[in-house]
Protein backbone atom coordinates (compact mmCIF):
# COMPACT_ATOMS: atom_id res chain seq x y z
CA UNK A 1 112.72 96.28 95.58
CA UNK A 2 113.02 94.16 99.11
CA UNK A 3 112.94 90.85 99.63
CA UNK A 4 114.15 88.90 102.34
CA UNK A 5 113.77 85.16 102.33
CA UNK A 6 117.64 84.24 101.37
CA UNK A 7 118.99 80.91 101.20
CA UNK A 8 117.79 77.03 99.86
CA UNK A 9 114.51 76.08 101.31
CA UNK A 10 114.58 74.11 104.43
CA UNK A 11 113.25 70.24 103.77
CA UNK A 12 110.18 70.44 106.36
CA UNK A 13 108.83 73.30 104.27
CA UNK A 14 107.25 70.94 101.61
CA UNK A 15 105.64 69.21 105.24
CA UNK A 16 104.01 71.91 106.65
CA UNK A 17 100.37 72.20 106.21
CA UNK A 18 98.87 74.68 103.92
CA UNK A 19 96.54 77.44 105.00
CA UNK A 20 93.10 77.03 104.22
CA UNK A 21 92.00 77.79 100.59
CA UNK A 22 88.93 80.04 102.00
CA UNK A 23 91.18 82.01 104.48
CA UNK A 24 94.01 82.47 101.78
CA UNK A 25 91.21 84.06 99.37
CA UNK A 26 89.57 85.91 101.97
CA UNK A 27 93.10 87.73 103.54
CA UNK A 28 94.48 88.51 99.84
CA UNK A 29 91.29 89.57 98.83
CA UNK A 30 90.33 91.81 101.72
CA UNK A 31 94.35 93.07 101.18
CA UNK A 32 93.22 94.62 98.08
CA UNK A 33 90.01 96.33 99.21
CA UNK A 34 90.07 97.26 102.56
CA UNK A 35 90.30 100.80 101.31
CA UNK A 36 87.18 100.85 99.12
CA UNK A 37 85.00 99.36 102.19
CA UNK A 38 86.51 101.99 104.32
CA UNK A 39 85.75 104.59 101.35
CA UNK A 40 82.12 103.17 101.64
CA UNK A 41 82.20 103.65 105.54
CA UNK A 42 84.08 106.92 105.32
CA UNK A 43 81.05 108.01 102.44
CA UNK A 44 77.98 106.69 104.27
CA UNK A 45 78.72 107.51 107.92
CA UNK A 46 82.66 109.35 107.75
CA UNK A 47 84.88 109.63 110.68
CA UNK A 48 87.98 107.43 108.28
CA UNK A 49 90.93 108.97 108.87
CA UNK A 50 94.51 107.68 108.41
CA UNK A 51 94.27 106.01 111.69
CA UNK A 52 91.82 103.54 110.40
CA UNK A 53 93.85 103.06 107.29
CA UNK A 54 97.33 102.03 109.34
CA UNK A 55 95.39 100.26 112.03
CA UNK A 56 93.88 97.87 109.25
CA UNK A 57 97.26 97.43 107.39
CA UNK A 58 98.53 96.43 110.87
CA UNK A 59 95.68 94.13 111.72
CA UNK A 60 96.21 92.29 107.71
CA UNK A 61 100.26 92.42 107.97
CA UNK A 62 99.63 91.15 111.78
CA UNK A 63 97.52 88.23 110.68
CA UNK A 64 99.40 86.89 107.73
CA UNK A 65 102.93 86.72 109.97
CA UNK A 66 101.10 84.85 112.39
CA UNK A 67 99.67 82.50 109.60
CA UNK A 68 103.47 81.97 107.76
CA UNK A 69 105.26 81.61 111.12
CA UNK A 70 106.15 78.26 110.39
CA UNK A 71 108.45 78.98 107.11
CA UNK A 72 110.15 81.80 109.12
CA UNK A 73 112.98 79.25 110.30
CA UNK A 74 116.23 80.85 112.17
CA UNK A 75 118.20 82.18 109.13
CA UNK A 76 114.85 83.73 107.95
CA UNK A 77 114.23 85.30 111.34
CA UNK A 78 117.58 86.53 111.74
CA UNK A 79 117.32 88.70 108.10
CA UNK A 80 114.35 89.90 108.81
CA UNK A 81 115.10 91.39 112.11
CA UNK A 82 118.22 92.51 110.95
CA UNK A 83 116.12 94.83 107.51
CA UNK A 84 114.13 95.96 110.87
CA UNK A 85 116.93 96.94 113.09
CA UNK A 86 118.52 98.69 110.43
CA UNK A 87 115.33 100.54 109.78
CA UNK A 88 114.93 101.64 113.34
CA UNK A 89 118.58 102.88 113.59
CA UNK A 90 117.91 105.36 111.08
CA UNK A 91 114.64 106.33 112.19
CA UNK A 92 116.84 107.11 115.54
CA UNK A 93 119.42 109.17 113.59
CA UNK A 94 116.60 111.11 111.95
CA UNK A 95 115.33 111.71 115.65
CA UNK A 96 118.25 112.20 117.58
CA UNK A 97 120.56 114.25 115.16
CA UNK A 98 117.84 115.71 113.01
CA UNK A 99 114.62 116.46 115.59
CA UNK A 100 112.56 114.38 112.81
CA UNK A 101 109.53 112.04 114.20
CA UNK A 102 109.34 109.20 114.17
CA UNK A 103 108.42 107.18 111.09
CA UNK A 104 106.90 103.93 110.51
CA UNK A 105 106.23 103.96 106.62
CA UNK A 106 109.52 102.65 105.60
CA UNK A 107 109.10 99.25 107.82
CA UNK A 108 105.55 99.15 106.95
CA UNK A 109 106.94 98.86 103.18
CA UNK A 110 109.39 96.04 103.50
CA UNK A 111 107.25 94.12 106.23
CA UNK A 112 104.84 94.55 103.10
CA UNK A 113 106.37 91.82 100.73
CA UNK A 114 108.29 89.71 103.44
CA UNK A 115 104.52 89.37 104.95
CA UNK A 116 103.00 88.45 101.73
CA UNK A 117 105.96 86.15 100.26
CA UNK A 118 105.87 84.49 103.49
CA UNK A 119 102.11 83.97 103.32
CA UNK A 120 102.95 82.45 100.05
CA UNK A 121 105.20 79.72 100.75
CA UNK A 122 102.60 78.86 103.05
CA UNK A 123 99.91 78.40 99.57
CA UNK A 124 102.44 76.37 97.47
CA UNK A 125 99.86 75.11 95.47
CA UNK A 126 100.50 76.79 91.72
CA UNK A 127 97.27 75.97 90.86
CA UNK A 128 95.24 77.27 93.99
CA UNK A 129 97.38 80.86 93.13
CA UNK A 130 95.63 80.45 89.10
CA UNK A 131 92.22 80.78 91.21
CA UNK A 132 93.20 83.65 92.97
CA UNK A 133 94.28 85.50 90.14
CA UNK A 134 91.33 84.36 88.44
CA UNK A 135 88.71 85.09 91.50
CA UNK A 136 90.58 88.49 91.81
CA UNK A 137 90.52 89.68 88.17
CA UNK A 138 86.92 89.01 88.11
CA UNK A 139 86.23 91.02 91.08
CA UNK A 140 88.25 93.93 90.04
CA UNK A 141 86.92 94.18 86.38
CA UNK A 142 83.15 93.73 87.71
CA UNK A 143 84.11 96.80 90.25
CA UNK A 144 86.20 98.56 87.53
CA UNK A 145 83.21 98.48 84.77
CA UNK A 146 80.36 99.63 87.24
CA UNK A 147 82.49 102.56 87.64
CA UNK A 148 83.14 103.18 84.31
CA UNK A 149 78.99 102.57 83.48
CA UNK A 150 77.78 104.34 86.40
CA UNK A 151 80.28 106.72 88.00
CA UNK A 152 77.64 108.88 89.80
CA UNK A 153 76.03 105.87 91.32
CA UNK A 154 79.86 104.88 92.04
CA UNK A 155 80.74 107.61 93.97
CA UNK A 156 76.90 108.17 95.98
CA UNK A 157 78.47 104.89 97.61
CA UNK A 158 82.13 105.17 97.28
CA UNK A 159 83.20 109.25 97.47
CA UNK A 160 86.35 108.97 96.83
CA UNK A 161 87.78 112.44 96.98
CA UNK A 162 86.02 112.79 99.97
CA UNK A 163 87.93 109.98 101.18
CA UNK A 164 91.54 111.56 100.05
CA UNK A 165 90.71 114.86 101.64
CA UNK A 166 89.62 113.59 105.06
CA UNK A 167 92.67 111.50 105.08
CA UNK A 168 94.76 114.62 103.97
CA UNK A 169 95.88 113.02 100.43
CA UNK A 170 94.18 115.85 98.34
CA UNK A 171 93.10 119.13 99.11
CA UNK A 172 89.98 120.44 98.90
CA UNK A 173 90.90 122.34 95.76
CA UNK A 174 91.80 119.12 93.65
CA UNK A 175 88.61 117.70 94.09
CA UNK A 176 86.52 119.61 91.98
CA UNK A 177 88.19 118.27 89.01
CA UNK A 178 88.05 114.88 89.35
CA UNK A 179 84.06 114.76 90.26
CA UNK A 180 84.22 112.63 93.94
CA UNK A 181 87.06 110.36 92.11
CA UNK A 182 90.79 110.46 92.53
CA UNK A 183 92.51 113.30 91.45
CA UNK A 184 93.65 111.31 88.97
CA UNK A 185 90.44 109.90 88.02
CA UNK A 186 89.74 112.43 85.12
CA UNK A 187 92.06 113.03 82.50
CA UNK A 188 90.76 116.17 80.39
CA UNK A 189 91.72 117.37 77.11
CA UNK A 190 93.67 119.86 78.77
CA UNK A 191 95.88 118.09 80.71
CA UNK A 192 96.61 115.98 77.59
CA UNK A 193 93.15 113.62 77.67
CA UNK A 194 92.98 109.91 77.55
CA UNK A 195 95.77 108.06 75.73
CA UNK A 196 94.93 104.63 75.28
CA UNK A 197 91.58 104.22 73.37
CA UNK A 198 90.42 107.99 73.75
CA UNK A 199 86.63 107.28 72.79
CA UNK A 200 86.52 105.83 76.02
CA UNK A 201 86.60 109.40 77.68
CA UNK A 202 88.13 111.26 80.31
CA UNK A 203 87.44 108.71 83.23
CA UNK A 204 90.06 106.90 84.45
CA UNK A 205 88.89 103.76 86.18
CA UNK A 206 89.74 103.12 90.00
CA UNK A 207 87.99 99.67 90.91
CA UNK A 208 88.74 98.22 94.25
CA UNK A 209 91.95 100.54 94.84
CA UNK A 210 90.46 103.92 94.41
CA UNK A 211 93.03 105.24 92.16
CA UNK A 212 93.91 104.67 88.48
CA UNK A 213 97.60 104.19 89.04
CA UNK A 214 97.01 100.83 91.54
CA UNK A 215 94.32 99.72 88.75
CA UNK A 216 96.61 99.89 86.22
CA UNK A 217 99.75 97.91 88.66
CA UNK A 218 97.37 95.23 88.98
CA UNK A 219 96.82 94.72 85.51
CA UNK A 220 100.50 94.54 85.15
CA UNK A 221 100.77 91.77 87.83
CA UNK A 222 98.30 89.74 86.25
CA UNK A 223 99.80 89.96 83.12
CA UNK A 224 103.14 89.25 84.04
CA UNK A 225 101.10 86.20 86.08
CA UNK A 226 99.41 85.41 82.63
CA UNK A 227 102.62 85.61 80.56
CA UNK A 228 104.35 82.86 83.06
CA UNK A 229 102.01 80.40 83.31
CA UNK A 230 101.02 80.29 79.80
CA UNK A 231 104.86 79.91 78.72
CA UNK A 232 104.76 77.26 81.48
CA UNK A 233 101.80 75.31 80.30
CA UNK A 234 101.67 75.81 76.72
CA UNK A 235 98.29 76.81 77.19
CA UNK A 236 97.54 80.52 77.35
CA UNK A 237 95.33 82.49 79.48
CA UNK A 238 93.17 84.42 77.66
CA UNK A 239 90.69 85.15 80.74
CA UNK A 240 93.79 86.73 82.55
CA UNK A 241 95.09 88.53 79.87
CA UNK A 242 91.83 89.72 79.15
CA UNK A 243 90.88 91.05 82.49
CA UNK A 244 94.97 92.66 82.68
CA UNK A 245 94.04 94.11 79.40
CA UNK A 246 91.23 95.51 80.46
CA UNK A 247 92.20 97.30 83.64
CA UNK A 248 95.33 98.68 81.97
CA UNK A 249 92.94 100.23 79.24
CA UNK A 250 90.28 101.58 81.67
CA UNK A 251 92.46 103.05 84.08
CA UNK A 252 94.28 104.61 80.88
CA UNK A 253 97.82 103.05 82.23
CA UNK A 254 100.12 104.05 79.61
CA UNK A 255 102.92 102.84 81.71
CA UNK A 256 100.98 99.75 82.07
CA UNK A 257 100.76 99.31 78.45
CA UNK A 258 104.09 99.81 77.36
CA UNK A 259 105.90 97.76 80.45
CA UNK A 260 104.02 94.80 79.54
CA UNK A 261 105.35 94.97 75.90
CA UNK A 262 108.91 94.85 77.69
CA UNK A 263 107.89 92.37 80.27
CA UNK A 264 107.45 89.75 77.57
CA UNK A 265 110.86 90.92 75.17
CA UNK A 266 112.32 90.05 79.07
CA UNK A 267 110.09 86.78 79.68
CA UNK A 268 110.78 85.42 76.32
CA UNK A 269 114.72 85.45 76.88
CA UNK A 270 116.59 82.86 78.56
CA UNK A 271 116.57 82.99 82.06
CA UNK A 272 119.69 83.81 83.12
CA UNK A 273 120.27 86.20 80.72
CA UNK A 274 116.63 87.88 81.73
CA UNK A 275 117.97 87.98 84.96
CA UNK A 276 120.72 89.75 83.94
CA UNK A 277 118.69 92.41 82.41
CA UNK A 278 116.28 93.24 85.09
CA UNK A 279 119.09 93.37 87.63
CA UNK A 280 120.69 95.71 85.84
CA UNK A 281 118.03 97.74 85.36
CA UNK A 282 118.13 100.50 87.93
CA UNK A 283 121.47 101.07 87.07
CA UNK A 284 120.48 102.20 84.05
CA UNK A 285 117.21 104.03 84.92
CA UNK A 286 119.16 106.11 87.37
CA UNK A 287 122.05 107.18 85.14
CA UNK A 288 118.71 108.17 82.74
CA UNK A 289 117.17 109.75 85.87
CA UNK A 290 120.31 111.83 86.95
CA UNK A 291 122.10 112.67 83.08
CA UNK A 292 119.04 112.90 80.51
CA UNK A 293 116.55 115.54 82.58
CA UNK A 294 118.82 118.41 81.20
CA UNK A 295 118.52 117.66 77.79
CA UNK A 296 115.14 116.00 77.55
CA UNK A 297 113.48 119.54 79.48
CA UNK A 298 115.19 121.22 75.78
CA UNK A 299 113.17 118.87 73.55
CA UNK A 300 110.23 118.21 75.87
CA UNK A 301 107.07 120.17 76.89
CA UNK A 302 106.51 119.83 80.53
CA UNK A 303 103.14 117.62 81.02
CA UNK A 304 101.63 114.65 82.13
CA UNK A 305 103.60 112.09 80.04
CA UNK A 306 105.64 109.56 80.81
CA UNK A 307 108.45 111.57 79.64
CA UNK A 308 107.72 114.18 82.14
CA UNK A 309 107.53 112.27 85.05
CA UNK A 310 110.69 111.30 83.97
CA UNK A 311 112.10 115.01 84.70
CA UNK A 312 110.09 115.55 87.51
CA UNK A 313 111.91 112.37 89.33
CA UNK A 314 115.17 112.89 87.94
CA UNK A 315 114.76 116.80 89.59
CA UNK A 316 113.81 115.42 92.94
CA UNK A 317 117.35 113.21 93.04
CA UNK A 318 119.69 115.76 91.76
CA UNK A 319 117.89 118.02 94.86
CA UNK A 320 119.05 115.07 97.50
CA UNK A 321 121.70 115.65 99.46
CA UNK A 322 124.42 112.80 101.15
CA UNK A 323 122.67 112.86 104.16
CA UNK A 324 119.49 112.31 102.04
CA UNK A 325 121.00 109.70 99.78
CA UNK A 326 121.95 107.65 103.00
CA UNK A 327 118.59 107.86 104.43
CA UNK A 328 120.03 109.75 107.59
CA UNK A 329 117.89 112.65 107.00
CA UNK A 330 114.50 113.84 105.25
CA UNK A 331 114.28 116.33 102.69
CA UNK A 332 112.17 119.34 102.95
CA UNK A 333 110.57 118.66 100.14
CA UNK A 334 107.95 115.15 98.78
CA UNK A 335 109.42 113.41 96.45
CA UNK A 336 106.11 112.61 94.06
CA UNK A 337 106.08 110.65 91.48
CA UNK A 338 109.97 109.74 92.43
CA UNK A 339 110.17 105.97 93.58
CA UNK A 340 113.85 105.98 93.86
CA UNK A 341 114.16 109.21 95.45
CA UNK A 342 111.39 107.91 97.85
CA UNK A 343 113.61 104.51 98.61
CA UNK A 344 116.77 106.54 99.17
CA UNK A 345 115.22 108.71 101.46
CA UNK A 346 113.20 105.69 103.19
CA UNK A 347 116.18 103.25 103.02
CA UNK A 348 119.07 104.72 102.59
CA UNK A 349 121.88 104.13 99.17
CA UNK A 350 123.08 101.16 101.07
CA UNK A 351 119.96 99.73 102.22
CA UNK A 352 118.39 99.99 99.04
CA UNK A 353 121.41 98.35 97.14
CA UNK A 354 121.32 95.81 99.81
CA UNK A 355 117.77 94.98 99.36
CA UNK A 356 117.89 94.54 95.68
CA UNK A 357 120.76 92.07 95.87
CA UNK A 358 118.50 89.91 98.16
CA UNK A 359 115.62 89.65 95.53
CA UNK A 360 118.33 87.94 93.68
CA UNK A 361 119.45 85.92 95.78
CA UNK A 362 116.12 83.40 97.01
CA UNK A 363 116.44 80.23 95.95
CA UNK A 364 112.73 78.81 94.69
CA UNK A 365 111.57 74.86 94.25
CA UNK A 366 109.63 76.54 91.65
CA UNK A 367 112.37 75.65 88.69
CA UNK A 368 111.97 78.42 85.70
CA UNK A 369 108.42 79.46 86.71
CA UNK A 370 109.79 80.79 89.53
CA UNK A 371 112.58 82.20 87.81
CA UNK A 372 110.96 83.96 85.00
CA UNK A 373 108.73 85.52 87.14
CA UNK A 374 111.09 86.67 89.28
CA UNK A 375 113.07 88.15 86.66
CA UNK A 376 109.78 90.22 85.77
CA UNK A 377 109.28 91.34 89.15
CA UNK A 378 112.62 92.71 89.35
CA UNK A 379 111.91 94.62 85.83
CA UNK A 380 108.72 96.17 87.39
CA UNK A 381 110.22 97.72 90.47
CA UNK A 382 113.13 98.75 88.82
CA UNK A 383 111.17 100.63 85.81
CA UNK A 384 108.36 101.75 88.10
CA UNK A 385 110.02 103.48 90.91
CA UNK A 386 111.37 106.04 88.14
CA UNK A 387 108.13 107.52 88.11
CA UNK A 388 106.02 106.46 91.04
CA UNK A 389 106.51 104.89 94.79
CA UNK A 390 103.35 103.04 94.41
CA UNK A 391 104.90 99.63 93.95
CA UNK A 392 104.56 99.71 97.80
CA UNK A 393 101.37 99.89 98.45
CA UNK A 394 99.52 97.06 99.97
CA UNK A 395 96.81 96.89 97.29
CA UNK A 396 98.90 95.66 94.67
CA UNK A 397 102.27 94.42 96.06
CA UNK A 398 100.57 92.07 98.51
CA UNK A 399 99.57 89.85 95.42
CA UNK A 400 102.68 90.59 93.79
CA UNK A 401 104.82 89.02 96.71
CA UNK A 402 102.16 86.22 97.20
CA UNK A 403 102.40 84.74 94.08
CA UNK A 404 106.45 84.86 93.98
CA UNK A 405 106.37 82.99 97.47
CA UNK A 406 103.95 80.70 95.99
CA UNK A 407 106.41 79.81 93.07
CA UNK A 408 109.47 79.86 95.48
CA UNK A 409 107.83 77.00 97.65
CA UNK A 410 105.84 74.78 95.22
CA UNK A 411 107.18 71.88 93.62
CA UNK A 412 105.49 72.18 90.40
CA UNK A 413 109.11 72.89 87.81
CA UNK A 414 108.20 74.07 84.33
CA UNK A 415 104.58 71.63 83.90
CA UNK A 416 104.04 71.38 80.64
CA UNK A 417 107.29 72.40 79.34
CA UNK A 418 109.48 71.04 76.24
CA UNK A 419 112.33 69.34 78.08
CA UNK A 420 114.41 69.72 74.96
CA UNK A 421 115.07 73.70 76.20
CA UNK A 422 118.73 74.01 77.84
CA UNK A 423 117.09 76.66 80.21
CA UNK A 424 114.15 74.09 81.29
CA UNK A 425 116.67 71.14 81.43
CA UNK A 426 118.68 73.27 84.21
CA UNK A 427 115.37 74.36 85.72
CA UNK A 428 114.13 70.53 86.07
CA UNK A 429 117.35 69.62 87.24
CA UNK A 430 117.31 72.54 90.20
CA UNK A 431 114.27 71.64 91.48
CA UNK A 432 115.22 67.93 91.45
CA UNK A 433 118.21 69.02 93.94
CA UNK A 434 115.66 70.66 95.80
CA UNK A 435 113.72 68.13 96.60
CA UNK A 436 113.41 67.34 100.39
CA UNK A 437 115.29 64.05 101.20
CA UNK A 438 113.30 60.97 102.05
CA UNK A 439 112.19 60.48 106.00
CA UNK A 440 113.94 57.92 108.01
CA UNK A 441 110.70 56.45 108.53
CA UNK A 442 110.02 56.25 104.65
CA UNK A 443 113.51 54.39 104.61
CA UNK A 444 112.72 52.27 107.18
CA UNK A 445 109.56 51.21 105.77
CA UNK A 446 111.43 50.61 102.53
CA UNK A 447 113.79 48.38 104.19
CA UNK A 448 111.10 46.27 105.63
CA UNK A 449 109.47 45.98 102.03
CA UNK A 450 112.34 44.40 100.88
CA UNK A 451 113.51 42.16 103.66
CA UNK A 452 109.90 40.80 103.34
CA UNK A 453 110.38 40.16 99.79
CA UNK A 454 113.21 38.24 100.01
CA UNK A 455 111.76 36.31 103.05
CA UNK A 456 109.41 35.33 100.64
């Protein structure tokens, strides 16, 4: 839901040199599971508390700014310090008017994806982003499936729970149902069991992240990866799709399941026209979110569905108040398993509204790859946040917002593609504009080509 890099890009981007392919693996990799080798640390010797946690998202968001300071030109610069001086003046409001403390989550979010997309333009090599995904699937399936095949042997190593509790996530009373995993982690029969393939049992695979819900995001991102690139290509990727398939299964993600279904009604549509539908999406989901709670609660057994999450979140925003809805003051309440309640509070109305019209606005040299998978990124915030905030969270949006920087820098429009398409002619033709112009020494070495031609 933020985004920040507004605007054409600026000629010298194509110019600048690319980071490393072995640092760009080993930052978005150790993105992803800082948390589990902290679990392991917290397990085998303990003392992790949430000040190790921030201090290493610090450290990672730290590092990858320095690394993409040369695409953050002036205009750049001047949005992003603008999302953070907004940011702080509310903090100060909540402070000042309200006695609140101070809080740093809501800039750690946003600095979040402008970190990562930034990072991106720095990779813009399509290709080089395929490995990733690849080299990331793999690892997270190989974690996910010793998990699943030896969960006590999982958690002697990685205690999970234990984990939660010492960082004050879950009480001590929530462990004992999820047996040192999540509290999530275990689905029984009575609270509705596994839903997708139920011979599988109760267990709910973590992998790297540590909780089902991230597994089953990154499954989604790799799909939606999967779904671009093979549309792009004409050649699918059954490895991706395999491994997104298999997290969303494992981790029993039956939001993860039914998204991606919708993800490729919206990826199969013309561009603009997908666009059109994911931007309008939260629109929609919160006229659901504040109108159909009432009459759904008549029809509906409270549970653990989808459905009731649904009620649950539309609850928490008819409880907001104005001075909650413009993010001038905190509730007295959490707003779990609420994403749009979350932003309000965290962002304000305005902010929030503010942010999403940005997404919309970057311009990409990536032609209708870059489109398309914008349009899906849109349609994933916009759905998720109705029942979850965890679209923030550095394990999975920090490959999210990677690969959409990638696509906005690299000069690779629509390989592979029919140019017979009206959508891909327009995309072909954008990126062609986009194109940085020739140096004045490449024209000047032109002209003496062809003044030594004719001298001969």
């Amino acid at each position: 839901m933020s985004s920040v890099a507004v605007g054409r890009l600026p000629p010298g981007v194509s110019a600048v040199p690319q980071v490393p392919p072995l640092l760009t693996f080993s930052v978005m990799l150790g993105a992803m599971t800082f948390n589990m080798a902290l679990c392991f640390v917290n397990t085998r010797i303990g003392g992790v508390g949430n000040g190790a946690i921030i201090g290493c998202e610090i450290v990672i968001i730290g590092m990858v700014l320095l690394l993409s300071y040369t695409v953050i030109d002036y205009p750049r610069f001047i949005t992003v310090s603008s999302v953070l001086l907004y940011l702080i003046v509310l903090a100060a409001v909540r402070t000042v008017f309200h006695g609140e403390g101070i809080q740093i989550k809501p800039a750690r979010d946003l600095l979040i994806p402008i970190a990562f997309f930034f990072f991106g333009m720095r990779s813009p090599d399509i290709r080089r982003a395929d490995a990733l995904v690849g080299t990331a699937a793999a690892v997270v399936v190989l974690v996910g499936v010793l998990e699943y095949a030896f969960p006590d042997r999982f958690t002697e190593l990685f205690n999970i729970a234990r984990f939660y509790i010492d960082r004050g996530a879950m009480s001590v009373g929530q462990s004992s149902q999820s047996s040192n995993l999540f509290i999530s982690g275990v689905r029984p029969d009575a609270l509705g069991g596994r839903n997708l393939l139920p011979f599988l049992g109760d267990h709910r695979v973590s992998s790297v992240f540590l909780e089902p819900i991230s597994a089953g995001n990154f499954g989604i991102v790799i799909f939606m990866w999967a779904l671009v690139r093979s549309r792009a290509t004409h050649r699918i990727f059954w490895g991706t799709f395999a491994a997104a398939a298999t997290m969303i299964v494992l981790s029993d993600s039956r939001f993860g399941a039914m998204f991606c279904i919708a993800a490729t009604a919206i990826a199969f549509l013309p561009v603009s026209l997908g666009a059109a539908v994911a931007a309008g999406l939260p629109a929609v989901a919160l006229a659901a979110l504040i109108f159909l709670p009432e009459h759904l609660e008549k029809l509906h057994v409270i549970g653990n569905g989808f459905v009731s999450r649904l009620i649950l979140s539309g609850r928490f925003i008819a409880a907001l108040d104005l001075q909650n809805w413009f993010g001038v003051m905190t509730p007295d309440f959490q707003p779990f398993d609420s994403g749009y309640a979350y932003s309000f509070i965290s962002f304000g109305i305005v902010g929030a509204a503010a942010l999403w019209v940005m997404l919309w606005l970057i311009r990409g040299r990536g032609g209708w790859q870059f489109a398309s998978y914008r349009n899906l990124v849109g349609a994933y915030y916009a759905v998720l946040l109705c029942v979850s905030n965890s679209p923030y969270t550095i394990k999975t949006a920090s490959l999210l917002w990677f690969l959409l920087g990638v696509l906005s820098a690299a000069r690779d429009p629509a390989v592979g593609v029919s140019r017979g398409s009206p959508y891909q002619r327009r995309a072909l033709g954008t990126a062609s504009v986009l194109q940085p112009l020739p140096s004045s020494g490449s024209a000047s070495r032109r002209q003496s080509v062809r003044a030594q031609a004719r001298r001969r």
